[in-house]
N, C-alpha and C. Protein backbone atom coordinates (compact mmCIF):
# COMPACT_ATOMS: atom_id res chain seq x y z
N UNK A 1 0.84 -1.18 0.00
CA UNK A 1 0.00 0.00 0.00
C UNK A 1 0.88 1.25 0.00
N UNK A 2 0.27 2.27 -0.43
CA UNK A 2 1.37 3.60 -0.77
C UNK A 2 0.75 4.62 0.55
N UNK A 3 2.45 4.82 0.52
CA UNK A 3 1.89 6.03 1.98
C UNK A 3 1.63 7.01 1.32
N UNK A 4 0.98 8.02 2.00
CA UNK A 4 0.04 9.35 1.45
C UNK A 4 1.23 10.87 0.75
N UNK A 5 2.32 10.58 1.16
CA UNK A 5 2.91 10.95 0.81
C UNK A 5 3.27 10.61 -1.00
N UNK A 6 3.62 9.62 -1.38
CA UNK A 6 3.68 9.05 -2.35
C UNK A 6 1.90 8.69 -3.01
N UNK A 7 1.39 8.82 -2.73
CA UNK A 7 0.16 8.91 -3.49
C UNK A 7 0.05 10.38 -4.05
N UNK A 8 0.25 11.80 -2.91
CA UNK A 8 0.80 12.98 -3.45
C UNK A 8 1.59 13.24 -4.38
N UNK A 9 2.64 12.82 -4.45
CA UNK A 9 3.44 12.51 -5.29
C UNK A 9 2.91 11.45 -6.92
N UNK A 10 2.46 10.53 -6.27
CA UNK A 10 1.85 10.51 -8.28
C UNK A 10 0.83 11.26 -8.47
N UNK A 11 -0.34 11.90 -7.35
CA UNK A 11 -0.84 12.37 -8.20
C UNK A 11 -0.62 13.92 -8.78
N UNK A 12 0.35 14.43 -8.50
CA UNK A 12 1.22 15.68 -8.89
C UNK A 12 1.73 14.96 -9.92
N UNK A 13 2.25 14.09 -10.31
CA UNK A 13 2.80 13.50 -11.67
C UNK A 13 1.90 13.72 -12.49
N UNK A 14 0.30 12.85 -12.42
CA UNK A 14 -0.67 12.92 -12.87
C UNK A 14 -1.14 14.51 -13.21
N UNK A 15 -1.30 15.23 -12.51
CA UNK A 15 -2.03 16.73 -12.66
C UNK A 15 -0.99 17.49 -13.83
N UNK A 16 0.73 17.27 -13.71
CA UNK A 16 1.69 17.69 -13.97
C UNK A 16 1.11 17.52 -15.81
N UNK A 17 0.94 16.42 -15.68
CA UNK A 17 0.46 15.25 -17.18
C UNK A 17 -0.80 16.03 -17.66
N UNK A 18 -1.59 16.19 -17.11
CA UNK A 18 -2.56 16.85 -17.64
C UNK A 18 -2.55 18.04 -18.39
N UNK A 19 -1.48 19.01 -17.34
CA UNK A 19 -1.48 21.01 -17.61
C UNK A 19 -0.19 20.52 -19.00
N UNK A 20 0.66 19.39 -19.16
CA UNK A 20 0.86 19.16 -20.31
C UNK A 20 -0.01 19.34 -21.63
N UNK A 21 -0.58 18.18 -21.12
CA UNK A 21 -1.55 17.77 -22.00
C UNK A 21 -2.83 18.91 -22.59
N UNK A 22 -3.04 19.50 -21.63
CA UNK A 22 -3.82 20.93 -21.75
C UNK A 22 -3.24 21.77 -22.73
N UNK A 23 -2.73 22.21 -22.31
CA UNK A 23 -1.32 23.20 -23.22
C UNK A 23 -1.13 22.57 -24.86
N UNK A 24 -1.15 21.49 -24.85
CA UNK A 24 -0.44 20.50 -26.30
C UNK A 24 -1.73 20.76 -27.10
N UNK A 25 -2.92 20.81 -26.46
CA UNK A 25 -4.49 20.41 -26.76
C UNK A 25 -5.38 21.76 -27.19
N UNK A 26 -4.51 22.63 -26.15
CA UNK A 26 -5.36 24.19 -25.92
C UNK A 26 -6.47 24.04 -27.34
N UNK A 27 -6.51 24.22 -28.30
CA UNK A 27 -7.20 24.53 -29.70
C UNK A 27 -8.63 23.15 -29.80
N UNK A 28 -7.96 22.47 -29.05
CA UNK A 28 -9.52 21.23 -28.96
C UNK A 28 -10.68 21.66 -27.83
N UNK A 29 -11.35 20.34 -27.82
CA UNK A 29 -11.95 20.33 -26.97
C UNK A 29 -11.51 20.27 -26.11
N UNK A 30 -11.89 20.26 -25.02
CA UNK A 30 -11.05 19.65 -24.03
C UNK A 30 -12.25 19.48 -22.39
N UNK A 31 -13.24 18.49 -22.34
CA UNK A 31 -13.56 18.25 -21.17
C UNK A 31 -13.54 17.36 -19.57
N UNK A 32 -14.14 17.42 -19.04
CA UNK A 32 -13.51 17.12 -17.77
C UNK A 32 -13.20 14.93 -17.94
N UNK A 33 -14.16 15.01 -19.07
CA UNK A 33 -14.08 13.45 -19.12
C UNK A 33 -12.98 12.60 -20.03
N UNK A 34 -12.33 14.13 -20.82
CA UNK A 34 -11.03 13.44 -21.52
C UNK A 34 -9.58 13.92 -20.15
N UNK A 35 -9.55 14.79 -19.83
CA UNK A 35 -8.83 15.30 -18.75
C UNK A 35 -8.84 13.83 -17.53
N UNK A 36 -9.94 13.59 -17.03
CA UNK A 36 -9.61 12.43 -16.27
C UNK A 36 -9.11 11.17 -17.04
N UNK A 37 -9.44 10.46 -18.43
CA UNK A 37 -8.78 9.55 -19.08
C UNK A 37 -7.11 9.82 -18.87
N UNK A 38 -6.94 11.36 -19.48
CA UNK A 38 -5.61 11.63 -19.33
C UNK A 38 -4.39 11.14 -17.78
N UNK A 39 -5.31 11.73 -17.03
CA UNK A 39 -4.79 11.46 -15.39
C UNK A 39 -4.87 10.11 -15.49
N UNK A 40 -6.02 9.14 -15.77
CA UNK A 40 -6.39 7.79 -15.34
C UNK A 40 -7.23 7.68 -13.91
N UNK A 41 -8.04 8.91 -14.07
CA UNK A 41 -8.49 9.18 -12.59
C UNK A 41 -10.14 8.74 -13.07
N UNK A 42 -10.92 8.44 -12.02
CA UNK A 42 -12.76 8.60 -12.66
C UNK A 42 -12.89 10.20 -12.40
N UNK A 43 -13.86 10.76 -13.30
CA UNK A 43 -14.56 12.36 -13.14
C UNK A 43 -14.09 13.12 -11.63
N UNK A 44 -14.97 12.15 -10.81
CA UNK A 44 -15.12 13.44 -9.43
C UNK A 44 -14.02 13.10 -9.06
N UNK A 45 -13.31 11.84 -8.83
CA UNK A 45 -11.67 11.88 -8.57
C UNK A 45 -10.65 13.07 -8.72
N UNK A 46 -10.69 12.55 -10.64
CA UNK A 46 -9.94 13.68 -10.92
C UNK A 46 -10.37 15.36 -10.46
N UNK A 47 -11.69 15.65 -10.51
CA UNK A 47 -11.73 16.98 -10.49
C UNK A 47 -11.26 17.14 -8.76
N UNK A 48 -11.34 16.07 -7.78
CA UNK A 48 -11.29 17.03 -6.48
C UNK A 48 -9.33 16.93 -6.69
N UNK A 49 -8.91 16.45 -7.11
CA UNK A 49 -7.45 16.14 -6.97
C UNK A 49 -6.75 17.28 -7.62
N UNK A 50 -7.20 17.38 -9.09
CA UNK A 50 -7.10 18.72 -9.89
C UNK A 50 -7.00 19.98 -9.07
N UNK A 51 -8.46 20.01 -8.38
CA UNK A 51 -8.71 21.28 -8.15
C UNK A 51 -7.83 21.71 -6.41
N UNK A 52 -7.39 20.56 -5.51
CA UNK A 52 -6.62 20.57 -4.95
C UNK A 52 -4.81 21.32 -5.25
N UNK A 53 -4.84 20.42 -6.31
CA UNK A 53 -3.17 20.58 -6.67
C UNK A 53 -3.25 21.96 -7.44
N UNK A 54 -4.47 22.27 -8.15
CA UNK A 54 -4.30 23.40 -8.97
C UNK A 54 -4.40 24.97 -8.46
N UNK A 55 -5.67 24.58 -7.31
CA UNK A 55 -6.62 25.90 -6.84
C UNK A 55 -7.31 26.45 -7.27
N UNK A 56 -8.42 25.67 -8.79
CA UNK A 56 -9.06 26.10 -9.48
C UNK A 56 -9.43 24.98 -10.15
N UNK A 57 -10.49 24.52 -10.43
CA UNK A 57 -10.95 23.40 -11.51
C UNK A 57 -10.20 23.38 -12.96
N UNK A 58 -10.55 22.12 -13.02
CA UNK A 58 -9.81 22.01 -14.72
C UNK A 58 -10.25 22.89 -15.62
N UNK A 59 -12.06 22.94 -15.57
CA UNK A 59 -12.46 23.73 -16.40
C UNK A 59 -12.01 25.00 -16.54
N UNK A 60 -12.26 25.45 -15.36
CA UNK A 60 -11.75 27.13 -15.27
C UNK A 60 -10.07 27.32 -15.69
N UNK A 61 -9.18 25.97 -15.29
CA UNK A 61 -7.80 26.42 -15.73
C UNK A 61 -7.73 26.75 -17.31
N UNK A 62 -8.99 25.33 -17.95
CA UNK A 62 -8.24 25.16 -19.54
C UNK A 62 -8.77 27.01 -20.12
N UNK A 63 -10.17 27.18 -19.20
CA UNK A 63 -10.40 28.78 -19.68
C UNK A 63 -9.56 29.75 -19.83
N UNK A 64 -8.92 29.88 -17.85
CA UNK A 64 -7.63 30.87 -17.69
C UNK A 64 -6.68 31.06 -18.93
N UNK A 65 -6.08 29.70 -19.26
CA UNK A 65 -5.25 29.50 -20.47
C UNK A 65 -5.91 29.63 -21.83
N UNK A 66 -6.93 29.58 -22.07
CA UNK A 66 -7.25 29.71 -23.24
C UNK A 66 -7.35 31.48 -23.87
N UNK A 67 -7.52 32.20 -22.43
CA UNK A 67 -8.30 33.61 -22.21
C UNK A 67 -6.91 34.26 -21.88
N UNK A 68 -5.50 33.66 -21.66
CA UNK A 68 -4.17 34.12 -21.76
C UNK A 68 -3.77 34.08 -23.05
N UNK A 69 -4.09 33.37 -23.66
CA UNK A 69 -3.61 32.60 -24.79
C UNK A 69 -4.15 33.85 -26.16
N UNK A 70 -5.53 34.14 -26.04
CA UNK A 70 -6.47 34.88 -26.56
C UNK A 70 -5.70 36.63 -26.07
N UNK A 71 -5.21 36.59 -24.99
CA UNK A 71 -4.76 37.77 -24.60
C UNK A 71 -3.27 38.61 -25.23
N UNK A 72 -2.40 37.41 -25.54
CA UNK A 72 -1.30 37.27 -26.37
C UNK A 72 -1.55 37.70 -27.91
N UNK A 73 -2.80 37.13 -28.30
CA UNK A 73 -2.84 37.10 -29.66
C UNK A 73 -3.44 38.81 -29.95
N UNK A 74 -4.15 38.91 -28.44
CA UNK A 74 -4.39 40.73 -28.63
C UNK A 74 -3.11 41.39 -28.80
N UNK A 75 -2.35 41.43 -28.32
CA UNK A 75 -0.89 42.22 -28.07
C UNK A 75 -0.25 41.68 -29.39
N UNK A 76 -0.08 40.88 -29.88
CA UNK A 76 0.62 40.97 -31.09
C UNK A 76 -0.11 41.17 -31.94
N UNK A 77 -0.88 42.09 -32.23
CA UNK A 77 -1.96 42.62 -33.50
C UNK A 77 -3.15 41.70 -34.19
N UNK A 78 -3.83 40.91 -33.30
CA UNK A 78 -5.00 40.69 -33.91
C UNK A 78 -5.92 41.57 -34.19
N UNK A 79 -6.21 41.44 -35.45
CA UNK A 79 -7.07 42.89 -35.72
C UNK A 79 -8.79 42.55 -35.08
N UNK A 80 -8.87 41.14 -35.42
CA UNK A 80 -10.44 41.02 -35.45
C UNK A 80 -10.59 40.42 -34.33
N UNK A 81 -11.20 41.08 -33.09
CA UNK A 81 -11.92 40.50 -32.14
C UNK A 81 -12.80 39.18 -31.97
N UNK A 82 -13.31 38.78 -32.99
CA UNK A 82 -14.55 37.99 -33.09
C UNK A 82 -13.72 37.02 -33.30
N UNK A 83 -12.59 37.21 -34.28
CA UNK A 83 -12.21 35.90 -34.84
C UNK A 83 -10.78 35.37 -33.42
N UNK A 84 -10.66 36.24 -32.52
CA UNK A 84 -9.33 35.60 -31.37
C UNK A 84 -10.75 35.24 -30.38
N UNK A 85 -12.19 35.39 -30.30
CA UNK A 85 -12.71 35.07 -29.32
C UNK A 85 -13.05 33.33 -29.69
N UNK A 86 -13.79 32.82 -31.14
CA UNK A 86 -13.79 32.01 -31.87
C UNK A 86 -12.59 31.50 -31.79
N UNK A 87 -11.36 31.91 -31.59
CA UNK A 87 -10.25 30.88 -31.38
C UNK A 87 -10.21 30.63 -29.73
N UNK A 88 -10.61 31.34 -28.95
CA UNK A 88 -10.75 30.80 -27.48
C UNK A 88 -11.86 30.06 -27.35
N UNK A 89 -12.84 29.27 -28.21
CA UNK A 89 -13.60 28.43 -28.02
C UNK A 89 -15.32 29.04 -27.48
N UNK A 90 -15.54 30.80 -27.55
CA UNK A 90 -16.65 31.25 -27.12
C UNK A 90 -17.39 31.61 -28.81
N UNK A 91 -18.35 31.50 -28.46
CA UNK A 91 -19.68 31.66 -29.62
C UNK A 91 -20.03 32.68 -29.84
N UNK A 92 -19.56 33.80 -29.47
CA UNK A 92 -19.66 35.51 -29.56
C UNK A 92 -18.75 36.34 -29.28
N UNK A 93 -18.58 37.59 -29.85
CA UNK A 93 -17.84 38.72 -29.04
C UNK A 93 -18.16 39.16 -27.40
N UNK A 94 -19.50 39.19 -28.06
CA UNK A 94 -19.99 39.40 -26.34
C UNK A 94 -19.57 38.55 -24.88
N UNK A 95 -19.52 37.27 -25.72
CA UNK A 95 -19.39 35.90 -23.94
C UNK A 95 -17.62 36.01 -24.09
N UNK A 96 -17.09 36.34 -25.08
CA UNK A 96 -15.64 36.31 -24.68
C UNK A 96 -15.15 37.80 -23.94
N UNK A 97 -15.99 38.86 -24.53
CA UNK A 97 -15.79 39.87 -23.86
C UNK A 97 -16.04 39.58 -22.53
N UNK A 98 -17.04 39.08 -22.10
CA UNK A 98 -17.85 39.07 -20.20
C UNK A 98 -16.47 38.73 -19.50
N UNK A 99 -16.54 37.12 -20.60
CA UNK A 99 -15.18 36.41 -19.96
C UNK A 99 -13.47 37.05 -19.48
N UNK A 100 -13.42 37.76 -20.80
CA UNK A 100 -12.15 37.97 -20.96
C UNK A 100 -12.08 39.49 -19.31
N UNK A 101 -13.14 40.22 -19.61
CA UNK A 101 -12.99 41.04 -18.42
C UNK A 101 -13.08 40.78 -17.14
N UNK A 102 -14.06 39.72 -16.97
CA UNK A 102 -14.09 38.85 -15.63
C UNK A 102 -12.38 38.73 -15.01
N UNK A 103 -11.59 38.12 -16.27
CA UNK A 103 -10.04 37.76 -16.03
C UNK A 103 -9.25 38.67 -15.69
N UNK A 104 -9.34 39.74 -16.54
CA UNK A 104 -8.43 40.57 -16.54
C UNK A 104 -8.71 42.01 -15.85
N UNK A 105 -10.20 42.04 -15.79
CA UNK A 105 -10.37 43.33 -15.63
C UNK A 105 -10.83 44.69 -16.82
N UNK A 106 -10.68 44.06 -17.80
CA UNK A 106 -10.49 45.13 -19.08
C UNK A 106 -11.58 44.09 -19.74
N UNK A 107 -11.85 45.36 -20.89
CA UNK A 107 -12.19 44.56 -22.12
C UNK A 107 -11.15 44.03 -22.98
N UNK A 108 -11.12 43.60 -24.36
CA UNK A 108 -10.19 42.78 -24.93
C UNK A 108 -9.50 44.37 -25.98
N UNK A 109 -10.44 44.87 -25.92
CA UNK A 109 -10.34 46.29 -26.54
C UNK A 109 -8.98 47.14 -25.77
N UNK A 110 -9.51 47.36 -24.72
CA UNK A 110 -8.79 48.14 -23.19
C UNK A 110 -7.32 47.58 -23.32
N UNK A 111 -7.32 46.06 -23.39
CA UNK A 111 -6.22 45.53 -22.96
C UNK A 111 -5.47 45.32 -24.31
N UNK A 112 -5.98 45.36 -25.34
CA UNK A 112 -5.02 45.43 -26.41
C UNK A 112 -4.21 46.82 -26.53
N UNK A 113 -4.73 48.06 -25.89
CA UNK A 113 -4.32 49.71 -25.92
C UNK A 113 -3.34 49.28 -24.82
N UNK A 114 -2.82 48.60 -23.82
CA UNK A 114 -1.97 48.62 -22.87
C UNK A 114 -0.54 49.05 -23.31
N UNK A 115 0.25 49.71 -22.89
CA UNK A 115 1.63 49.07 -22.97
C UNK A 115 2.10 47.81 -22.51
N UNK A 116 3.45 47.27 -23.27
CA UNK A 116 3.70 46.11 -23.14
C UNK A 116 3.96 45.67 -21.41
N UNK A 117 4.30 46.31 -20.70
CA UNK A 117 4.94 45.96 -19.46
C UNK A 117 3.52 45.77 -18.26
N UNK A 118 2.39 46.96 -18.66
CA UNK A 118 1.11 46.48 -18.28
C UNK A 118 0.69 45.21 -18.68
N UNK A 119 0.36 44.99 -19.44
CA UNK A 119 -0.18 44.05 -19.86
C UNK A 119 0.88 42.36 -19.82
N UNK A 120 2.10 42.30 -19.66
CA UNK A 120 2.59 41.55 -19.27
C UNK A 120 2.20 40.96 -18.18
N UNK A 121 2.66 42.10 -17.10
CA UNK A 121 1.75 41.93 -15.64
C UNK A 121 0.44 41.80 -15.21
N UNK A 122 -0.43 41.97 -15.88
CA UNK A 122 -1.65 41.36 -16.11
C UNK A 122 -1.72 40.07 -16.55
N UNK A 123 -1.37 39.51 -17.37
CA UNK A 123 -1.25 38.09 -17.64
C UNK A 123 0.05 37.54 -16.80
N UNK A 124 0.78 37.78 -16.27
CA UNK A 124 1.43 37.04 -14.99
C UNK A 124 -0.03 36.89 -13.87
N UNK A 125 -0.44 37.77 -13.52
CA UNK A 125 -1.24 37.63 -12.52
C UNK A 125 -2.42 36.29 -12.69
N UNK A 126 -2.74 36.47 -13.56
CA UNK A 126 -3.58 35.33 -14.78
C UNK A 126 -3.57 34.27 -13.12
């Protein structure tokens, strides 16, 4: 039997495997029932273990990252709003806008006018 220590320990291997796997994936789908295949965990497993090691659910991380990711593509000159929200996986300007300000604070508008060193630090904080 594994002491609790070493069960910590794989499952930080496991979570480690996932924010991989997240990252490699960002542009898919990505829900909580391929995320636990990934770990090898069942659903509520994985999510309380996730959200332990992470401090935030899977869902909300693959968002965080997707809505960083979307934030990057503001700062290096995406011209069209609609089409970097459609690449973060939302169905409107509007739900990526809610979203994206929820995150950051700004609109996607606001935060594309930043200077670079603002807006760096804004997505560190992420």
């Amino acid at each position: 039997m594994l002491s609790e220590p070493q069960i910590l320990e794989d499952h930080s291997v496991c979570i480690d495997e996932v924010m991989r796997y997240i990252r490699a994936h960002i542009g898919d789908p990505l829900d909580r029932e391929t995320l636990a295949d990934v770990a090898g965990f069942s659903v509520p497993h994985f999510h309380r273990v996730f959200t332990a090691h992470v401090g935030e659910s899977a869902i909300s991380y693959v968002r965080r990252i997707r809505l960083e990711r979307a934030a990057r593509k503001l700062r290096m000159g995406a011209v069209d709003i609609t089409e970097v929200a459609l690449a973060a996986g939302y169905d409107s300007h509007a739900a990526f806008s809610k979203a994206f300000k929820q995150q950051f604070g700004l609109r996607p508008s606001e935060f594309r006018q930043l200077n670079c060193w603002v807006a760096t630090q804004l997505l560190r904080k992420g």
